[in-house]
C-alpha atoms as a PDB file:
ATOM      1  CA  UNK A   1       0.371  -0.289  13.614  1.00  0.00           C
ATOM      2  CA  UNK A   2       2.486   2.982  13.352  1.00  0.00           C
ATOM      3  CA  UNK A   3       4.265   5.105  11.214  1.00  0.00           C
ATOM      4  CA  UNK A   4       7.725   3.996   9.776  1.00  0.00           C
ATOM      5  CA  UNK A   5      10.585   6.072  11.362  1.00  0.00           C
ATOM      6  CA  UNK A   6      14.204   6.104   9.338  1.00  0.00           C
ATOM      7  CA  UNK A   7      15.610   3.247  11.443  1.00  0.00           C
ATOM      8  CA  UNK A   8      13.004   1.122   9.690  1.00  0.00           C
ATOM      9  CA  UNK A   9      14.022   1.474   6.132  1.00  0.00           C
ATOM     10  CA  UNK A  10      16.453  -1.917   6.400  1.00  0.00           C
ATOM     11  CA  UNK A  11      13.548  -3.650   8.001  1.00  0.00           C
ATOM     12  CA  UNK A  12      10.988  -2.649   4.879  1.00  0.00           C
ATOM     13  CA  UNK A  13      13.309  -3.681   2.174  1.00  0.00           C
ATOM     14  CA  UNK A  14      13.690  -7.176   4.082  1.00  0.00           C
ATOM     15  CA  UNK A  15      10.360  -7.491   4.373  1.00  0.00           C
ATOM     16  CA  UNK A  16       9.658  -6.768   1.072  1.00  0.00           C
ATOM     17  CA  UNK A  17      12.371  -9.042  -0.058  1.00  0.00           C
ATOM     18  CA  UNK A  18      10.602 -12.041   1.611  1.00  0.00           C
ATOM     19  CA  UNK A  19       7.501 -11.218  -0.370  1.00  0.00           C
ATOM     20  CA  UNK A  20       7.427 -11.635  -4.050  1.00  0.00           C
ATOM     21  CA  UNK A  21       6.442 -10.871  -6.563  1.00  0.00           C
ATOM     22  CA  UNK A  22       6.827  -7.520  -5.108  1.00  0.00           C
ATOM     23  CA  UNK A  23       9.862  -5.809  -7.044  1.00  0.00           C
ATOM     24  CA  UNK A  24      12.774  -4.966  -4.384  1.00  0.00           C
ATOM     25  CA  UNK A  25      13.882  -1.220  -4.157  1.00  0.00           C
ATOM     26  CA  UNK A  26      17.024  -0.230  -3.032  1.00  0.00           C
ATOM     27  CA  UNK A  27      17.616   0.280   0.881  1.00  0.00           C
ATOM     28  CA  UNK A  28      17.886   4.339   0.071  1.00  0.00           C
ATOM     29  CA  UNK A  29      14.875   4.041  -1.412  1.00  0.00           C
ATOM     30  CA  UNK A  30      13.123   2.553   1.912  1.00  0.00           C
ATOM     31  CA  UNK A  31      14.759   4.928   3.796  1.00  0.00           C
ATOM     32  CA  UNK A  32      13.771   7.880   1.790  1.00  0.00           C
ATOM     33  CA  UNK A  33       9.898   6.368   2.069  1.00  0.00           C
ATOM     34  CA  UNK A  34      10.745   6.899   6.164  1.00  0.00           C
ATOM     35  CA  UNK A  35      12.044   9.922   5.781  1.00  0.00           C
ATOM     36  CA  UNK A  36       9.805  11.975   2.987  1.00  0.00           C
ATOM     37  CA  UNK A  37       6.167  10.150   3.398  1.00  0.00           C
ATOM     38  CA  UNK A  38       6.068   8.493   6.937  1.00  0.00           C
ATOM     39  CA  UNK A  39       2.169   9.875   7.200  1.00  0.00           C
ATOM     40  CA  UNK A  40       1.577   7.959   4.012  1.00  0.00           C
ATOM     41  CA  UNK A  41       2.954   4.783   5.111  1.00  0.00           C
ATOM     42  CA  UNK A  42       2.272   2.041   7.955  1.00  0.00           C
ATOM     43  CA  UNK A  43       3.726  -0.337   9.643  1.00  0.00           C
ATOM     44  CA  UNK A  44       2.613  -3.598  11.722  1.00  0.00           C
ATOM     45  CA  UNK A  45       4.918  -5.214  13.902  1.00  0.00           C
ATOM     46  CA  UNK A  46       4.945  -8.240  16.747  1.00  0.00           C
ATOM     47  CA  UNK A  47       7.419  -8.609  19.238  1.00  0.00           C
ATOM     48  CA  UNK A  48       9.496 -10.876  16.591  1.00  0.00           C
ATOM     49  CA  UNK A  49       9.741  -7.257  14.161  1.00  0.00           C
ATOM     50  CA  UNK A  50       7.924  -6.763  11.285  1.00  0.00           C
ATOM     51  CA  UNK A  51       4.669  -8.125  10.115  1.00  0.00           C
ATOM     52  CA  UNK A  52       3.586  -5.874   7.021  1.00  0.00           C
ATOM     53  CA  UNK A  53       4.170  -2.725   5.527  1.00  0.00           C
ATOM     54  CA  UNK A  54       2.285  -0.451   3.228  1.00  0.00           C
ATOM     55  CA  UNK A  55       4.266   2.412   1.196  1.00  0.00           C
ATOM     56  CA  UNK A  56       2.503   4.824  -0.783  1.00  0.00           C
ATOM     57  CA  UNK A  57       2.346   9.017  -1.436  1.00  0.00           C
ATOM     58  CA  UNK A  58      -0.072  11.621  -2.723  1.00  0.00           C
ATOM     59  CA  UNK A  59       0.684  11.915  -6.480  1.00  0.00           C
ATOM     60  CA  UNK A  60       1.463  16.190  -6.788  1.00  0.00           C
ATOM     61  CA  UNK A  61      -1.656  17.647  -7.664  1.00  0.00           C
ATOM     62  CA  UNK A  62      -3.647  15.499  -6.299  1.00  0.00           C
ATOM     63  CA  UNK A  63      -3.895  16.203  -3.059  1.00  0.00           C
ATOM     64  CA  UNK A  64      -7.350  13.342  -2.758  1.00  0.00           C
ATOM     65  CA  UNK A  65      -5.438  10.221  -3.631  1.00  0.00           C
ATOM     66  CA  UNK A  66      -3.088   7.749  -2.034  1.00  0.00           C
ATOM     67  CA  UNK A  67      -1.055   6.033  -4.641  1.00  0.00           C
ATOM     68  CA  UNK A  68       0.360   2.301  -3.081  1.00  0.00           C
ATOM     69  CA  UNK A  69       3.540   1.443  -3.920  1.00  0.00           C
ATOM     70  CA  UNK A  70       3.679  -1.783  -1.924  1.00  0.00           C
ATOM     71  CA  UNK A  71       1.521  -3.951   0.573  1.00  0.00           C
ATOM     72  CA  UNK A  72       3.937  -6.827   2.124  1.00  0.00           C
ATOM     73  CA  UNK A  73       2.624  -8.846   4.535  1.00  0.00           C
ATOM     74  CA  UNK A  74       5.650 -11.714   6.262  1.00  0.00           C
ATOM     75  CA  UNK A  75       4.512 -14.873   4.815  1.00  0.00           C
ATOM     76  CA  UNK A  76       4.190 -15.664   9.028  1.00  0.00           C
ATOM     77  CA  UNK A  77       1.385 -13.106   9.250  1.00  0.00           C
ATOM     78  CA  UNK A  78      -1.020 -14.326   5.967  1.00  0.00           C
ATOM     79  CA  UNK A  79      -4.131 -15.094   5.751  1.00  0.00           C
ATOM     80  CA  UNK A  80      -5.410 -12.768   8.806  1.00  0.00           C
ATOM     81  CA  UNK A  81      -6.298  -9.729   6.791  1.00  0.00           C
ATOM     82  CA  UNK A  82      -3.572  -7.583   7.956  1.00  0.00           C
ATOM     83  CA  UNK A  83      -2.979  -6.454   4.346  1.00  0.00           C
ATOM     84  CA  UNK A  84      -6.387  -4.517   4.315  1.00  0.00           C
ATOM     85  CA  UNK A  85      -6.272  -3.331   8.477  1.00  0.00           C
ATOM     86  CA  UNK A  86      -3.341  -1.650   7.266  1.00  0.00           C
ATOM     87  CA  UNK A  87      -4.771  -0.060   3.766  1.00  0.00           C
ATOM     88  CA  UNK A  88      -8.010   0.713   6.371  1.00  0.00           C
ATOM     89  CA  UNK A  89      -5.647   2.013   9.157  1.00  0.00           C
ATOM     90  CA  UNK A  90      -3.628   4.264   6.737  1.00  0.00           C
ATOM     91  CA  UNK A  91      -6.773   5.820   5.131  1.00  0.00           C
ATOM     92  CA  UNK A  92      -8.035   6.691   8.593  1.00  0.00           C
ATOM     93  CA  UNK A  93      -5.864   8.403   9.665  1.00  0.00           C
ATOM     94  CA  UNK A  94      -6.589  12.732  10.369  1.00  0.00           C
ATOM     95  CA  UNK A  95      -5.551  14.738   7.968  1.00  0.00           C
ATOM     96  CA  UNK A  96      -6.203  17.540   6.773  1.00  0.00           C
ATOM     97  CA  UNK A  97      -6.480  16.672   3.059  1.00  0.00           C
ATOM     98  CA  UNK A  98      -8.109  12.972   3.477  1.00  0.00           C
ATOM     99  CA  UNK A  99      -8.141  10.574   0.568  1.00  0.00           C
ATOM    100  CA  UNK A 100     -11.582   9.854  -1.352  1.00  0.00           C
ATOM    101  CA  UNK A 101      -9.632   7.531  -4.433  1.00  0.00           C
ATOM    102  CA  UNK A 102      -6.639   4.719  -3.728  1.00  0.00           C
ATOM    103  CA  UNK A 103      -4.922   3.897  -7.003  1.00  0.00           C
ATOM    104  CA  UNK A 104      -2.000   1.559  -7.200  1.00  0.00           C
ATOM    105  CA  UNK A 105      -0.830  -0.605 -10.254  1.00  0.00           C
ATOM    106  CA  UNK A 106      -1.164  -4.433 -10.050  1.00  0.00           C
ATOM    107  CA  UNK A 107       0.245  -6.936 -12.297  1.00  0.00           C
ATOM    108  CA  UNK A 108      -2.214  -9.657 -13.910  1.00  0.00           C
ATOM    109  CA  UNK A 109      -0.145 -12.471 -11.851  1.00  0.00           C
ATOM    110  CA  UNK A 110      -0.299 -10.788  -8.944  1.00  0.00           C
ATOM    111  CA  UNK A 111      -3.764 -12.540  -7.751  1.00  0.00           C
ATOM    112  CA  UNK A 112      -3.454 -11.760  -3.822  1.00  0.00           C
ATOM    113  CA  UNK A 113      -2.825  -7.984  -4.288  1.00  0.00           C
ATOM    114  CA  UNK A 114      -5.628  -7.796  -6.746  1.00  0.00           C
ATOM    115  CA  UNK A 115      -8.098  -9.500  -4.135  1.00  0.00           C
ATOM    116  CA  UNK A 116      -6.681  -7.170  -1.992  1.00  0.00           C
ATOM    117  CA  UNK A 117      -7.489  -4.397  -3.532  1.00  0.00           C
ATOM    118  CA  UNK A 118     -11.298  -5.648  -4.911  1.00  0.00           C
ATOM    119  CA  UNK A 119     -11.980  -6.156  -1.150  1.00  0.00           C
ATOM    120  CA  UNK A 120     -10.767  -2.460   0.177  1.00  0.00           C
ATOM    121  CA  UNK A 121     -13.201  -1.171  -2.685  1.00  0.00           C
ATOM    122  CA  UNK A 122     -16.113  -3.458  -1.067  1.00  0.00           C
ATOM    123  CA  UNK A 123     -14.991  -2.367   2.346  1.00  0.00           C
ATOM    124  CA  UNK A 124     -15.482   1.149   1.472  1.00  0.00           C
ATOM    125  CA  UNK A 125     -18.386   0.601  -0.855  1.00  0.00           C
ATOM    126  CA  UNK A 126     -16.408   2.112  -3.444  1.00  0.00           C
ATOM    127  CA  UNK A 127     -15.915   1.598  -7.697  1.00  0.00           C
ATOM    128  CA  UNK A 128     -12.816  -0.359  -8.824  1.00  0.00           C
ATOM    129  CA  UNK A 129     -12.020   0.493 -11.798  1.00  0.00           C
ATOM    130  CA  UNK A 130      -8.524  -0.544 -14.385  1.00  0.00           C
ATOM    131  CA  UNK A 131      -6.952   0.834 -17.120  1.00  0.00           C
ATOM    132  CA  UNK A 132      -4.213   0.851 -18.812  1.00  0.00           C
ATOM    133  CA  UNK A 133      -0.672   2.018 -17.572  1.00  0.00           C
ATOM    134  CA  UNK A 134       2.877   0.763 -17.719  1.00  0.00           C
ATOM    135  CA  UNK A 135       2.827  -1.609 -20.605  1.00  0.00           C
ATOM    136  CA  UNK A 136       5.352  -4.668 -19.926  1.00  0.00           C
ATOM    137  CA  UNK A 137       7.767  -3.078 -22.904  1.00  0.00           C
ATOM    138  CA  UNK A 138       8.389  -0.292 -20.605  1.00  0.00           C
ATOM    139  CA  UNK A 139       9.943  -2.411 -18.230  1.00  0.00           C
ATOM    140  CA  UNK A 140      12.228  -3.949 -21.147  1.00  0.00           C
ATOM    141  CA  UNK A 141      12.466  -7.009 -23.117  1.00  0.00           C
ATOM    142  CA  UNK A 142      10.570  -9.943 -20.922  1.00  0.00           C
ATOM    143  CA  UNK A 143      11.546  -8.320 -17.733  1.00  0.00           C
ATOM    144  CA  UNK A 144       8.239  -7.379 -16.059  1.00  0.00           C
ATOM    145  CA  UNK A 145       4.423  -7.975 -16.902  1.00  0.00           C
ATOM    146  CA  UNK A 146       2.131  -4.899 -17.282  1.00  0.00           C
ATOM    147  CA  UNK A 147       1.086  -2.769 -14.536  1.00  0.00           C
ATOM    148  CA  UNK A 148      -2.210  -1.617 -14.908  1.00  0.00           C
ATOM    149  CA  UNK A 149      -3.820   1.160 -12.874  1.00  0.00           C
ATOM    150  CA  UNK A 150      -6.446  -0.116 -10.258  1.00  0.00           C
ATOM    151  CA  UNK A 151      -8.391   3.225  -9.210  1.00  0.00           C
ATOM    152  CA  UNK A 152     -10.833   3.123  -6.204  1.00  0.00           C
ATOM    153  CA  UNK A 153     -13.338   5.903  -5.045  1.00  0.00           C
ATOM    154  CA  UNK A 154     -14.817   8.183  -4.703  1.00  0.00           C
ATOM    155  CA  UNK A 155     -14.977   6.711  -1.259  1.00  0.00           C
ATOM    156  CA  UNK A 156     -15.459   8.541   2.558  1.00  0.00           C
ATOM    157  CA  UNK A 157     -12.442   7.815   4.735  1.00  0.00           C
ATOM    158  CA  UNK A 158     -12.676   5.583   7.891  1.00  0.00           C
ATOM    159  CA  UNK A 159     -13.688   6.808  10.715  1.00  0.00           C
ATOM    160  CA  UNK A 160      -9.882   6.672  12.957  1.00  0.00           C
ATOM    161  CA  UNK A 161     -10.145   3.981  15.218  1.00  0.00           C
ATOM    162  CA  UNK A 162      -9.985   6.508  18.309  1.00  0.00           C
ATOM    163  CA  UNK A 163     -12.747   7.981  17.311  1.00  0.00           C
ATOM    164  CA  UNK A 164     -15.333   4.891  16.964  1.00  0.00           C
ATOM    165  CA  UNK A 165     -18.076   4.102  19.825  1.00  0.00           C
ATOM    166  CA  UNK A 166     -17.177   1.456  21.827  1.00  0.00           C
END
């Protein structure tokens, strides 16, 4: 696992493009993620490329939060729990302003994130809690369920991997 570099922004929007229902951004977009919030993103890779990806960003102001964008995990790598090493991985790394709350918004339909999410808030033996967001008329007419707000925390940050007793 690593942090994205620009080169990688064609290789996110693929990857995210072989996982829906994830919405597809724009390949600027991917490469502004690389660009403006590497230290808020991860990547996983094999020798074959990319495995999974998580995007996200501190919302301003709130320096103690990681807002996810998007978890994508290559329907090759499923089922092995890379989606949370990489949520676990990201929220360990040093900072100097380390997250204590995860939000993200989930749709209803979206059962695997949601999982996802419940089991990084038992993982760090933290509150889940939803509410309301981005009704689905935001999106426009039949477009695009809701997107409620999952919120996670208060929570104390992994310990980084390099730091753990063998």
């Amino acid at each position: 696992m690593r942090l994205p570099a620009r080169a990688d922004g064609p290789a996110m929007q693929d990857l995210v493009a072989r996982c829906p229902p994830l919405d597809l951004n724009s390949a600027y977009l991917y490469l502004l993620l690389t660009e403006h919030f590497p230290d808020t993103c991860i990547l996983a890779e094999d020798d074959d490329g990319l495995l999974g990806m998580v995007s996200g960003y501190r919302p301003p102001g709130r320096d103690d939060t990681l807002f996810v964008w998007q978890v994508a995990v290559d329907p090759r790598a499923r089922g092995r729990g890379l989606g949370l090493d990489m949520l676990l991985g990201l929220l360990s790394r040093r900072s100097p302003r380390p997250a204590h709350w995860v939000e993200t918004t989930v749709g209803p339909g979206n059962r695997a994130s949601r999982s996802l999410f419940r089991r990084l808030a038992v993982r760090l033996d933290a509150s889940l809690n939803e509410t309301a967001l981005f009704d689905a008329a935001l999106f426009g007419a039949g477009t695009h369920e809701a997107e409620p707000l999952l919120r996670i925390g208060p929570f104390t940050p992994p310990v980084p991997e390099s730091d753990r007793n063998p």
